[in-house]
Protein backbone atom coordinates (compact mmCIF):
# COMPACT_ATOMS: atom_id res chain seq x y z
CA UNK A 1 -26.88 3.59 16.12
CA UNK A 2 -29.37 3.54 13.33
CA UNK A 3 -28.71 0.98 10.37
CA UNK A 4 -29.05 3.69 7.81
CA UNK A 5 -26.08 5.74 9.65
CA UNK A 6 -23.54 2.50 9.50
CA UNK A 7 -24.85 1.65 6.27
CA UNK A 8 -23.94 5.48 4.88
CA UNK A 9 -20.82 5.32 7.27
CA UNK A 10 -19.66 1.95 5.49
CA UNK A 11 -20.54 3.47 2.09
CA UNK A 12 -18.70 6.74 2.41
CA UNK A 13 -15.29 4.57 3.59
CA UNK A 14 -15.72 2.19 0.31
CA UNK A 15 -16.44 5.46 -1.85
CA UNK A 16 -13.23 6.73 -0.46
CA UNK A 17 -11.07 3.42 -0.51
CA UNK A 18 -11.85 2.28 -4.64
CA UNK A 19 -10.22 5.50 -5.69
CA UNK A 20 -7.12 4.89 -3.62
CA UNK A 21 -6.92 1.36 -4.86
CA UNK A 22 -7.74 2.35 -8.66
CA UNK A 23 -4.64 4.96 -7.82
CA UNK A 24 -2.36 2.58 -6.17
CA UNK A 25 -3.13 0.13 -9.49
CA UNK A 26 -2.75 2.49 -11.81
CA UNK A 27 1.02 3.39 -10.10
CA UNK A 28 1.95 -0.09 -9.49
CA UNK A 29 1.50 -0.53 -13.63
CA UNK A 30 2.61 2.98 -14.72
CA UNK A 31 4.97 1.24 -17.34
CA UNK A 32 2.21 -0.30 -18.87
CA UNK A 33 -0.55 2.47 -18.24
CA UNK A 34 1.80 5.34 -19.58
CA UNK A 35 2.71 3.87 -22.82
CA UNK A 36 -0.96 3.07 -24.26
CA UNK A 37 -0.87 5.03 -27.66
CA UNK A 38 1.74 7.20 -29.52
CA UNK A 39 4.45 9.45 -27.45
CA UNK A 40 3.44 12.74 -28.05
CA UNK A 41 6.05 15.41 -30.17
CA UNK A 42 5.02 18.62 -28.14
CA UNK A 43 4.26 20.10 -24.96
CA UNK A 44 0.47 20.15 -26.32
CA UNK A 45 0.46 16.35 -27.09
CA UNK A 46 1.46 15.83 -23.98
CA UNK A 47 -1.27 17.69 -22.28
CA UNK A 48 -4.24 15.85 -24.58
CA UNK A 49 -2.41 12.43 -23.66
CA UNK A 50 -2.63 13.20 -19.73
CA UNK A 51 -6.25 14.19 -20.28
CA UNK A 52 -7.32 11.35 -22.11
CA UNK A 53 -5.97 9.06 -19.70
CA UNK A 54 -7.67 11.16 -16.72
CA UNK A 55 -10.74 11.19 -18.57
CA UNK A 56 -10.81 7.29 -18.97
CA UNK A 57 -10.68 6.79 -15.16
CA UNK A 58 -12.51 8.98 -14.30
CA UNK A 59 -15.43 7.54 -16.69
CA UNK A 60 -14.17 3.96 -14.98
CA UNK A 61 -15.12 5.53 -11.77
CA UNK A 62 -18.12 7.22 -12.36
CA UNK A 63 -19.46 3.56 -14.19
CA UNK A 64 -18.45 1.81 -10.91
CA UNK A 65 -19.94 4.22 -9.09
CA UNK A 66 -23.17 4.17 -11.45
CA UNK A 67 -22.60 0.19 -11.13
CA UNK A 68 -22.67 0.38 -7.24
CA UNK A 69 -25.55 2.67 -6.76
CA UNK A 70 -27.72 0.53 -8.82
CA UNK A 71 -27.15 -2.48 -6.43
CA UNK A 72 -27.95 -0.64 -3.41
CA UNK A 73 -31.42 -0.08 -5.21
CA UNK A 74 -32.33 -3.87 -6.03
CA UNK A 75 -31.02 -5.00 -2.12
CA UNK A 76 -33.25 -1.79 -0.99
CA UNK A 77 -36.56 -2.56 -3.15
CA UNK A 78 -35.95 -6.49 -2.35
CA UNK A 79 -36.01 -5.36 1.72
CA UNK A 80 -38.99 -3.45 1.10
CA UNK A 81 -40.85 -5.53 -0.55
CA UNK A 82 -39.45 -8.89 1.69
CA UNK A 83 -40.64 -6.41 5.35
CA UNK A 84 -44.44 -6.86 6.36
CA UNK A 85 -46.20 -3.76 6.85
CA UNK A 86 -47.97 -2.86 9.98
């Protein structure tokens, strides 16, 4: 196998696995996760809560992702520029 197929393999599995853990965190603390800010009075408030908190991990995901991406690049250009050319 090619070491740019295991390397995509091994990323796709770690893409897949941090959302699973960031889910199983976020359950495993729901007391504390689902009482950041005011209770809402109405079924509205409710709905603008839920999406706020969705939107914040989902931003948290997308930075780690961002985060992630960006290292891949520097250990890339550093095994370019570390590989004699023919």
């Amino acid at each position: 196998m090619n070491i740019a197929v295991v390397t995509n393999f091994l990323s796709f599995v770690l893409s897949l696995l941090m959302p699973i853990r960031v889910a199983r965190t976020l359950h495993g603390n729901r007391r504390l996760f689902l009482r950041i800010g005011a209770k809402p009075m109405d079924f509205v408030g409710e709905i603008e809560d839920a999406s706020t908190k969705l939107g914040v991990v989902l931003r948290t995901l997308g930075a780690m992702h961002f985060f992630k991406m960006f290292i891949f690049d520097r250990m890339c250009r550093k095994t370019r520029r570390n590989t004699p050319t023919r």
